[in-house]
C-alpha atoms as a PDB file:
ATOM      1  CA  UNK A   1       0.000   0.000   0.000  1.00  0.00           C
ATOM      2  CA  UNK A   2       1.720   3.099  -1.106  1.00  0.00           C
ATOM      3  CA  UNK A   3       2.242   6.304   1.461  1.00  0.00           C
ATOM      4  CA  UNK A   4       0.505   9.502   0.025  1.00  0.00           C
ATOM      5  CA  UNK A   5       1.901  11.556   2.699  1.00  0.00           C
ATOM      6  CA  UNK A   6       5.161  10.038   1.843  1.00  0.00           C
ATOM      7  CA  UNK A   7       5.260  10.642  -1.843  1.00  0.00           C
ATOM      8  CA  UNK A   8       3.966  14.420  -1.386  1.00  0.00           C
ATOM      9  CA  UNK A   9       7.027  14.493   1.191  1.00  0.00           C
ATOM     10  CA  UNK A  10       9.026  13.196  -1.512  1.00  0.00           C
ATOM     11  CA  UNK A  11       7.773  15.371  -4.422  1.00  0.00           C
ATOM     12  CA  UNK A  12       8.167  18.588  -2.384  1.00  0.00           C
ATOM     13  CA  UNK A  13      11.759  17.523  -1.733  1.00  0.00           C
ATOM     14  CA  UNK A  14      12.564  17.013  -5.362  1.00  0.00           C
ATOM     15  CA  UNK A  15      10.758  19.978  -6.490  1.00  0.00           C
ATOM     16  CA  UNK A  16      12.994  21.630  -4.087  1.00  0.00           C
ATOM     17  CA  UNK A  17      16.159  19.799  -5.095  1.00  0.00           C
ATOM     18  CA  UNK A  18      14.977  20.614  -9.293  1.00  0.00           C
ATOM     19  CA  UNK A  19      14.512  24.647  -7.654  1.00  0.00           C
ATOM     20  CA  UNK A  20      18.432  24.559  -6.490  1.00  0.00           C
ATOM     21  CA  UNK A  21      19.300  22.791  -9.715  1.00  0.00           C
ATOM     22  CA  UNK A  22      17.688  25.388 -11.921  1.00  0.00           C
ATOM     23  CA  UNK A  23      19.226  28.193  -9.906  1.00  0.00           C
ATOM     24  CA  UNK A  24      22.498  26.588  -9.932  1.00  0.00           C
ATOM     25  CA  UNK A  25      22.402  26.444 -13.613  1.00  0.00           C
ATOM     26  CA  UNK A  26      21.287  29.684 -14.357  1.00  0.00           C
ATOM     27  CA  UNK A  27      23.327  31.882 -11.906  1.00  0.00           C
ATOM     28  CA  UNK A  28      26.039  29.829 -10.763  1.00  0.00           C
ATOM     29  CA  UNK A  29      27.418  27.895 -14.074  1.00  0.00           C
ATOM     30  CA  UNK A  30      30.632  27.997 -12.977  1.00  0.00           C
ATOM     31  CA  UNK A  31      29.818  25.122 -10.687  1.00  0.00           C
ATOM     32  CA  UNK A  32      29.417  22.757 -13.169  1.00  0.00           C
ATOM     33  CA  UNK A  33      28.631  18.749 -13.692  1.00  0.00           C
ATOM     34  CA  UNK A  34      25.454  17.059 -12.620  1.00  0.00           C
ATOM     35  CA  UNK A  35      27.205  14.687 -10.467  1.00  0.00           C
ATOM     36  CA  UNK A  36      28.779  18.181  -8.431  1.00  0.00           C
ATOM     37  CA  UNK A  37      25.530  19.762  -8.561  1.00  0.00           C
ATOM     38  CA  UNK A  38      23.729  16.928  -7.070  1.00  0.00           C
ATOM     39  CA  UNK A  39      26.009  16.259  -4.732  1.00  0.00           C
ATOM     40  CA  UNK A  40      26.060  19.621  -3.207  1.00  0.00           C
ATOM     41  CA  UNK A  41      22.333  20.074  -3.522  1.00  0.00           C
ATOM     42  CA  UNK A  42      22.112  16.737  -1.029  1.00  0.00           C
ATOM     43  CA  UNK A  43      24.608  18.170   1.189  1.00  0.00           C
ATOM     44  CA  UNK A  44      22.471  21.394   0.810  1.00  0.00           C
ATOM     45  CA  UNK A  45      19.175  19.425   1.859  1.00  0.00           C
ATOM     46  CA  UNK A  46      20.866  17.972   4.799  1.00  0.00           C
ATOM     47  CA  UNK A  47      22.115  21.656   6.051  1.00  0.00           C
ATOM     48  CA  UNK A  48      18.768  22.569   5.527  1.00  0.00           C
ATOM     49  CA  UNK A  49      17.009  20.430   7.382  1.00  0.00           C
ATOM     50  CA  UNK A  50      19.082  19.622  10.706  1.00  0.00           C
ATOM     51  CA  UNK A  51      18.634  23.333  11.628  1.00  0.00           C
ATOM     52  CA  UNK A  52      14.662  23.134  10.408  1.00  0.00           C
ATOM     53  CA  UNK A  53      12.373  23.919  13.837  1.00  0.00           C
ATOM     54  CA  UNK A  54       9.148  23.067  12.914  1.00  0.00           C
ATOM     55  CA  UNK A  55       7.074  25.983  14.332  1.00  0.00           C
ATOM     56  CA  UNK A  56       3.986  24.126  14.977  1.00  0.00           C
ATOM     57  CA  UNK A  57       5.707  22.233  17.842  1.00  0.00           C
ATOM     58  CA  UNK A  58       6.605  25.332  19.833  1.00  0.00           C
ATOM     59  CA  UNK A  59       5.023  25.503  23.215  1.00  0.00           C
ATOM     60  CA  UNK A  60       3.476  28.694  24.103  1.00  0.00           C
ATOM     61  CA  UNK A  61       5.811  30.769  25.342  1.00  0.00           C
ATOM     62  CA  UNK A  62       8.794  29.283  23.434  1.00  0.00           C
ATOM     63  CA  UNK A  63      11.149  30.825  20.682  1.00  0.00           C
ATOM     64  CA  UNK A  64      13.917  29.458  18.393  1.00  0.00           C
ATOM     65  CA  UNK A  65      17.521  30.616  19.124  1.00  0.00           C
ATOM     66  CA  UNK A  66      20.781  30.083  17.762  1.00  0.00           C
ATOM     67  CA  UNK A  67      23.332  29.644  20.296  1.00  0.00           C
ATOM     68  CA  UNK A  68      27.336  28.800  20.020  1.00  0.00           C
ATOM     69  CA  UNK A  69      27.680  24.711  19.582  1.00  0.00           C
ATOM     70  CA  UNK A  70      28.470  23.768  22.747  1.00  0.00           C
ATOM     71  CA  UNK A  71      32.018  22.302  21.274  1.00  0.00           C
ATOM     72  CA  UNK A  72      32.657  25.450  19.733  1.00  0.00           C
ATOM     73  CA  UNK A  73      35.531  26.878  21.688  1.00  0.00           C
ATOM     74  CA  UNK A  74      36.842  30.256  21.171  1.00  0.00           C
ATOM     75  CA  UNK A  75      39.993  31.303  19.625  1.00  0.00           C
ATOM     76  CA  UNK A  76      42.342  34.091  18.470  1.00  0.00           C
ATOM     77  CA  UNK A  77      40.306  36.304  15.678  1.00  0.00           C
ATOM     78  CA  UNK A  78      37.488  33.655  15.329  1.00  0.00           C
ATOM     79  CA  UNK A  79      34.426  35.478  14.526  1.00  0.00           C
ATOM     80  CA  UNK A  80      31.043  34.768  14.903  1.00  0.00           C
ATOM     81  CA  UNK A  81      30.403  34.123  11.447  1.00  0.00           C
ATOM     82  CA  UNK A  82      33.351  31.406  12.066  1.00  0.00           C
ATOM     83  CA  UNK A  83      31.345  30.044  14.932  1.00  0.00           C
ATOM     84  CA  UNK A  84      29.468  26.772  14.450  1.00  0.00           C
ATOM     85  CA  UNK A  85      25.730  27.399  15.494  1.00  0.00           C
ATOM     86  CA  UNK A  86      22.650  25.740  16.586  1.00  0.00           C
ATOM     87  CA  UNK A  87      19.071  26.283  16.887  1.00  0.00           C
ATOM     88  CA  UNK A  88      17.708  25.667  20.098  1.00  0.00           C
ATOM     89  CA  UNK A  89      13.934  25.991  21.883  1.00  0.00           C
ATOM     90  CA  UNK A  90      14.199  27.986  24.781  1.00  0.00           C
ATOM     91  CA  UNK A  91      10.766  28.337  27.277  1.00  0.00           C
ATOM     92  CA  UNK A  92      11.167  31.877  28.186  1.00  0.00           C
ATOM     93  CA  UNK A  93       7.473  31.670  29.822  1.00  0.00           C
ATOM     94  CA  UNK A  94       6.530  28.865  31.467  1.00  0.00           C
ATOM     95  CA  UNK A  95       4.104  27.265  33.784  1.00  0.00           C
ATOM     96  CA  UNK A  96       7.149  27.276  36.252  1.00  0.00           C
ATOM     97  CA  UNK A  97       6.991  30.782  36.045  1.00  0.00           C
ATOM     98  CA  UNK A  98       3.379  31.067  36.766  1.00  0.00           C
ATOM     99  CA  UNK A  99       3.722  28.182  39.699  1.00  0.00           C
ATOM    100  CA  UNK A 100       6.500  30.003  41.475  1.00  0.00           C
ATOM    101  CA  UNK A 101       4.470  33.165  41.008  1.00  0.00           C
ATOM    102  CA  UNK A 102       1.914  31.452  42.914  1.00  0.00           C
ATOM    103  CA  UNK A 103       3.953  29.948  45.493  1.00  0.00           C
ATOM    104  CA  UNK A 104       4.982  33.127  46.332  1.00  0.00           C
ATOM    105  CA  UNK A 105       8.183  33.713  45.045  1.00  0.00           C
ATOM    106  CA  UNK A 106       9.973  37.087  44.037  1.00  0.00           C
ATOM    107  CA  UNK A 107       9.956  38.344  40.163  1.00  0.00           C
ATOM    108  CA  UNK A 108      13.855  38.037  41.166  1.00  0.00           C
ATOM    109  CA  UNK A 109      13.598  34.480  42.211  1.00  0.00           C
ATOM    110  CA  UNK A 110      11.490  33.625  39.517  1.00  0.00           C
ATOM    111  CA  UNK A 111      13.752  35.488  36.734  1.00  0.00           C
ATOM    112  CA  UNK A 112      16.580  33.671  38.221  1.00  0.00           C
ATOM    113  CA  UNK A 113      14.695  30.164  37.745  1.00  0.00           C
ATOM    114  CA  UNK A 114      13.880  31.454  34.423  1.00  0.00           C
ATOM    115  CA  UNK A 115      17.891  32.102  33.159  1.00  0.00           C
ATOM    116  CA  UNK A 116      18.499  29.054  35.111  1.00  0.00           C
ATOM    117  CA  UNK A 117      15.959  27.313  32.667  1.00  0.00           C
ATOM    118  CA  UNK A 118      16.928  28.649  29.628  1.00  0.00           C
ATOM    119  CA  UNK A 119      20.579  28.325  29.872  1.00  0.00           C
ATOM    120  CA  UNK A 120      19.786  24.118  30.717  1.00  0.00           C
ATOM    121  CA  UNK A 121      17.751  23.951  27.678  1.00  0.00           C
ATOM    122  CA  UNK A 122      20.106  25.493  24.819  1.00  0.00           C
ATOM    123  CA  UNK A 123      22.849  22.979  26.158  1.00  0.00           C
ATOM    124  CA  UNK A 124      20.489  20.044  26.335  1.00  0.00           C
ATOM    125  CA  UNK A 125      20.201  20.924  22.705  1.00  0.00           C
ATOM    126  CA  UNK A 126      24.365  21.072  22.063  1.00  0.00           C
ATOM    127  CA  UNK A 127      24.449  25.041  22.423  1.00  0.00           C
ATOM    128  CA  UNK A 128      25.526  27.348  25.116  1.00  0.00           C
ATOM    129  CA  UNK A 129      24.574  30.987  25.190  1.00  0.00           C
ATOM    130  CA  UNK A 130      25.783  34.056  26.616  1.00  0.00           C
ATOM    131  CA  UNK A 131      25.125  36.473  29.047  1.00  0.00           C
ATOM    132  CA  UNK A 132      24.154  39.027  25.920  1.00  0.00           C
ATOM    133  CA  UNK A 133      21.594  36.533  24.578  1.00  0.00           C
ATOM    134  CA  UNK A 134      19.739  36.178  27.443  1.00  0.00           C
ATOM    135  CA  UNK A 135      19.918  40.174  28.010  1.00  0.00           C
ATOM    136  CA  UNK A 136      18.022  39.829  24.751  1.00  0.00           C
ATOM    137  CA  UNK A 137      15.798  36.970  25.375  1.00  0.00           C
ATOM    138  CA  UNK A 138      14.287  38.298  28.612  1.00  0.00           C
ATOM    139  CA  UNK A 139      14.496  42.320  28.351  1.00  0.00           C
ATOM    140  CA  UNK A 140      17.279  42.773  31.562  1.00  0.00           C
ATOM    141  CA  UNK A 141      20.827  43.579  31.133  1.00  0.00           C
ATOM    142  CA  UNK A 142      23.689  41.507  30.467  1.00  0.00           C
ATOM    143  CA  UNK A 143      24.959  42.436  34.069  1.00  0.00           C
ATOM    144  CA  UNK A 144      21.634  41.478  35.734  1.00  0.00           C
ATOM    145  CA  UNK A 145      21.692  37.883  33.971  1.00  0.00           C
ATOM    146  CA  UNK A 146      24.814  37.834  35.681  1.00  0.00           C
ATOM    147  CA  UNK A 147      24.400  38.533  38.797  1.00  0.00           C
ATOM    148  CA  UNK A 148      21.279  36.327  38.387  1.00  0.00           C
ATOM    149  CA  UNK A 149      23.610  33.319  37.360  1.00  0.00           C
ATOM    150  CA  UNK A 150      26.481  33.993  40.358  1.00  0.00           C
ATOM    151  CA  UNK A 151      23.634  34.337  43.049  1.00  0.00           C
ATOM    152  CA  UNK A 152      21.281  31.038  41.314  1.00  0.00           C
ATOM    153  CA  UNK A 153      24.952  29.122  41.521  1.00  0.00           C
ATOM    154  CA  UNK A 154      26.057  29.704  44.683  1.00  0.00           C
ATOM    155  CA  UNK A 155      22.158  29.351  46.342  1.00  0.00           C
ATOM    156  CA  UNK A 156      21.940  26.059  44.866  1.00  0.00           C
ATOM    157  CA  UNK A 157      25.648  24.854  44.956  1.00  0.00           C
ATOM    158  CA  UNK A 158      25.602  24.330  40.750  1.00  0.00           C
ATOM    159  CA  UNK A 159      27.200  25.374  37.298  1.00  0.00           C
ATOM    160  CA  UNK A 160      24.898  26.676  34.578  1.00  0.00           C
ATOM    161  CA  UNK A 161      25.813  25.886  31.426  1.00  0.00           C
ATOM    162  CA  UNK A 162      26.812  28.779  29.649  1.00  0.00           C
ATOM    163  CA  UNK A 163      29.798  30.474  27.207  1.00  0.00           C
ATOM    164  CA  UNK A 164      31.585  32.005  30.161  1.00  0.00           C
ATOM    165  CA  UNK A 165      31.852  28.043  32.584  1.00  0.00           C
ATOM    166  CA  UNK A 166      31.623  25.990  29.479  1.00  0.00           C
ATOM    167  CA  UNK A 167      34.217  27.672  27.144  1.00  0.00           C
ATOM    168  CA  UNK A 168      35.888  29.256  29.936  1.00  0.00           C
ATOM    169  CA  UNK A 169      35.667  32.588  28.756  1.00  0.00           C
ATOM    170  CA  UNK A 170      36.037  35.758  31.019  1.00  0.00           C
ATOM    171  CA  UNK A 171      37.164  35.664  35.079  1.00  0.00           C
ATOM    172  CA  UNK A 172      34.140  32.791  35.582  1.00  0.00           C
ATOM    173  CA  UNK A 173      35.259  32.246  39.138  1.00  0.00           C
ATOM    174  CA  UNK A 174      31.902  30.949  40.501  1.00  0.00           C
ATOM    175  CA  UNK A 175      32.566  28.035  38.475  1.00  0.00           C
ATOM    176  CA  UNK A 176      35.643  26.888  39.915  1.00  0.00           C
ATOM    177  CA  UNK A 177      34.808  27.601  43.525  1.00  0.00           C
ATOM    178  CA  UNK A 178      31.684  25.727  42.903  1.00  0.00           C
ATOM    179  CA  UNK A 179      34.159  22.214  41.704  1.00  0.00           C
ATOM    180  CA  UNK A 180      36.347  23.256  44.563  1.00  0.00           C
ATOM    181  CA  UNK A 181      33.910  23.381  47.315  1.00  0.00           C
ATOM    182  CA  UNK A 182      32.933  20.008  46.113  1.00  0.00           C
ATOM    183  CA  UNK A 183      35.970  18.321  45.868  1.00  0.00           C
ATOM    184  CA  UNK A 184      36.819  19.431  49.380  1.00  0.00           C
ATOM    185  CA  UNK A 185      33.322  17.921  50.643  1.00  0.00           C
ATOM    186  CA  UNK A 186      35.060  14.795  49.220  1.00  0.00           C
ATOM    187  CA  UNK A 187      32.252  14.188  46.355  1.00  0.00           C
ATOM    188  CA  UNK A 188      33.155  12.325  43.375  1.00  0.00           C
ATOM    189  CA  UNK A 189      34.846  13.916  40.500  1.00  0.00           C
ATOM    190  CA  UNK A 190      31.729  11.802  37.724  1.00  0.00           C
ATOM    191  CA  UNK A 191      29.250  13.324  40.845  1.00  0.00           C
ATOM    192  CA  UNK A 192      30.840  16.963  40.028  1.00  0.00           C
ATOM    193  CA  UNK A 193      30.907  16.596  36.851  1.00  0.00           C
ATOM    194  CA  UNK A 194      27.855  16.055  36.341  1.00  0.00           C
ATOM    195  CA  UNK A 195      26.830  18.645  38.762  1.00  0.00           C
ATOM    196  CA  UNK A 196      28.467  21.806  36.912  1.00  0.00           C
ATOM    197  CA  UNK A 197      27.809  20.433  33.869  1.00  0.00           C
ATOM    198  CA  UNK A 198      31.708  19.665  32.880  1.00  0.00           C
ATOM    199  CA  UNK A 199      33.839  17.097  31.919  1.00  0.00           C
ATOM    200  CA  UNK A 200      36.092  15.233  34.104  1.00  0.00           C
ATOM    201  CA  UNK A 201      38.670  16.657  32.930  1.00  0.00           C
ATOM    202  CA  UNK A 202      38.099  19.794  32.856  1.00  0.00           C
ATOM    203  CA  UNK A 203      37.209  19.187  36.928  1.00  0.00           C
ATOM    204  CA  UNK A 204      41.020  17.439  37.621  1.00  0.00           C
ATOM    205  CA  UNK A 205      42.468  20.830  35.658  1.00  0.00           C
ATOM    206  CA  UNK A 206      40.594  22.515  38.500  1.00  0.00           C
ATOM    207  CA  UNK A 207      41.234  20.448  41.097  1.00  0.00           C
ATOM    208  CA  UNK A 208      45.023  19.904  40.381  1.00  0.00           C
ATOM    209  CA  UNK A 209      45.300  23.762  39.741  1.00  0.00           C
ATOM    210  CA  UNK A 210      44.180  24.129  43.219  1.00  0.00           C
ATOM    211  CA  UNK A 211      45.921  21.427  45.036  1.00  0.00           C
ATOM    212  CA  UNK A 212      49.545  23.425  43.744  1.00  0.00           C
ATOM    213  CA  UNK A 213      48.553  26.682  44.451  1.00  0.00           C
ATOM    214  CA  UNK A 214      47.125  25.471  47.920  1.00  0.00           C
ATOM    215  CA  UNK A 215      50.251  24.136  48.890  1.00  0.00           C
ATOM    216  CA  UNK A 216      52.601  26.641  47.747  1.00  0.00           C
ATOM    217  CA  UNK A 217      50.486  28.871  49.301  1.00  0.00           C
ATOM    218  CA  UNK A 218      50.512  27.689  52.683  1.00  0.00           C
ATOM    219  CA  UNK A 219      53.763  27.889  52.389  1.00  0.00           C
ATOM    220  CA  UNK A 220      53.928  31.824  51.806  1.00  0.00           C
ATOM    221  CA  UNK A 221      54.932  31.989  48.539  1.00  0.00           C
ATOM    222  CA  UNK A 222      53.848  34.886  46.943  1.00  0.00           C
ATOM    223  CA  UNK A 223      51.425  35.133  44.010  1.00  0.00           C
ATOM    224  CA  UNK A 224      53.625  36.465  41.297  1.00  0.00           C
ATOM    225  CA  UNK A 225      56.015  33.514  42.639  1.00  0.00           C
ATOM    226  CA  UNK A 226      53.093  30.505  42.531  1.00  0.00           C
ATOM    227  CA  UNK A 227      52.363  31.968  39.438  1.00  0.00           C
ATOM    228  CA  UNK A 228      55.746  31.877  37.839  1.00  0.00           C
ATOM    229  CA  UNK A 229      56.812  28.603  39.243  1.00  0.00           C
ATOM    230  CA  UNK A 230      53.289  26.898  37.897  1.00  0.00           C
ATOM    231  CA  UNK A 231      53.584  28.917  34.457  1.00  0.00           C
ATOM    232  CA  UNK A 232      49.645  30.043  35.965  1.00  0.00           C
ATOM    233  CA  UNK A 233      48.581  33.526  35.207  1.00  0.00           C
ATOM    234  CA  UNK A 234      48.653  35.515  37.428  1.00  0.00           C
ATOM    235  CA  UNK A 235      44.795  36.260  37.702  1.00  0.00           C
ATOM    236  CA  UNK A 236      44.743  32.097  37.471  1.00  0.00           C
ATOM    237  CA  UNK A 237      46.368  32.693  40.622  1.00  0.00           C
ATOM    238  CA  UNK A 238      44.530  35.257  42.612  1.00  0.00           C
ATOM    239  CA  UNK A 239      41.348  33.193  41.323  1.00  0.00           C
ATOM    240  CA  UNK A 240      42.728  30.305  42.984  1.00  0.00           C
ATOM    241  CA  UNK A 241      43.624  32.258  46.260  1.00  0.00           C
ATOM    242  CA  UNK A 242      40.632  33.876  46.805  1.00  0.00           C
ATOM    243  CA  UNK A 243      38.648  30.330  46.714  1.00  0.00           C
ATOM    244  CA  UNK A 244      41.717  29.248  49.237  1.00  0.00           C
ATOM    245  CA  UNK A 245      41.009  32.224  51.538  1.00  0.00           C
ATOM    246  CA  UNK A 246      37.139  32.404  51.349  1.00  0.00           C
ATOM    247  CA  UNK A 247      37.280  28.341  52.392  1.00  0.00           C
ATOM    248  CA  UNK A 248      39.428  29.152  55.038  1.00  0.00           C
ATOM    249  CA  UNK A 249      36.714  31.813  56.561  1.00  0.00           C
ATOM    250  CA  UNK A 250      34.441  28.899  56.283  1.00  0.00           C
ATOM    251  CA  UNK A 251      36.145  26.550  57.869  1.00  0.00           C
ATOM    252  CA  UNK A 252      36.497  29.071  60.910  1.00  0.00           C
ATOM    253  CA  UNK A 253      32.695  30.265  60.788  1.00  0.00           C
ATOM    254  CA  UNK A 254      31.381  26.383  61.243  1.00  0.00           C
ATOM    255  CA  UNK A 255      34.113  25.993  63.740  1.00  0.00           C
ATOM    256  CA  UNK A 256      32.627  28.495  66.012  1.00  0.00           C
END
């Protein structure tokens, strides 16, 4: 029994393909050859259709977004137009939002669940965004998304997924205190992993980084010293100090 929904499908996507031929033909003759022209109009088709959101499955209150591929890392000079990018559906209204309205909660609390929420979703989907695209996404500015990430973070003892923790880009020291504090609470490096939303890895890097600066450290060295004899940056450094000497106050304030 043949599929007419199927064969529509399948005339749609040739009359499509026969569209790119006849365009290719008439403006860009230079790329010649049927079996080249074919070939690039599958490869075309496939493009096409892995960053294809169908619209009619958006939830109320949902958008499409492109955000950085979550494996995209930054480098010297790389643009964004050199950045591979995503689509992803991000709830920026919710019936989360309307629950914890209910409950009580702030519109602070609640925008904080909300950045929480969106940043989760875009790297469910492979992408991470930015501070600056969810400025844009929920009308605050950059700095209030983050504030709103460092204060959601160190409430609820996580990483969010975004550019700055993910790609390490910028002074991100929430993020490292966060694995820090763990690993001193002797969980698991899989457990914090999974936690801040890294890899192993990247958690040992930490956790290494802080185990030689702790030491050298206690043993007065000075920073411009640990950082020299680690080949650290300096602001590596301080970063790692400043998680040394805030765990330290801890340690005294449950003491007492």
């Amino acid at each position: 029994m043949k599929d007419s929904n199927a064969e529509r499908m399948l005339r749609k996507y040739k009359g499509f393909a026969n569209s790119v031929k006849q365009m290719l033909n008439q403006e860009y003759k230079f790329l010649g050859g049927d079996k080249i022209q074919d070939m690039f109009i599958k490869d075309l088709l496939e493009e096409f259709n892995r960053h294809l959101k169908d619209g009619w499955k958006l939830d109320a209150g949902q958008v499409v977004w492109w955000a950085a591929h979550k494996d995209e890392y930054p480098g010297r000079n790389k643009t964004i137009e050199n950045t591979k990018m995503v689509p992803v559906i991000l709830s920026i209204a919710s019936q989360d939002d309307l629950l914890l309205r209910l409950d009580g909660y702030s519109a602070k609390e609640i925008r904080k669940s909300k950045v929480a929420r969106i940043l989760r979703e875009a790297y469910e989907q492979d992408g991470v965004l930015n501070q600056a695209d969810v400025s844009l996404l929920i009308g605050v500015s950059a700095g209030t998304v983050g504030k709103d990430i460092r204060e959601f973070q160190l409430e609820q003892g996580v990483v969010l997924p975004y550019r700055g923790t993910i790609h390490d880009i910028g002074p991100t020291l929430t993020h490292k205190k966060i694995i820090i504090q763990q690993f001193v609470r002797n969980i698991p490096t899989p457990e914090i992993a999974r936690r801040t939303s890294h890899s192993e890895e990247a958690c040992d890097r930490y956790i290494k980084g802080f185990k030689k600066v702790l030491k050298l450290h206690g043993d007065g060295i000075p920073t411009e010293n640990i950082a020299s004899e680690l080949e650290m940056s300096k602001s590596l450094v301080r970063q790692y100090v400043e998680i040394i000497e805030d765990l330290a106050e801890t340690t005294k304030g449950e003491k007492r």
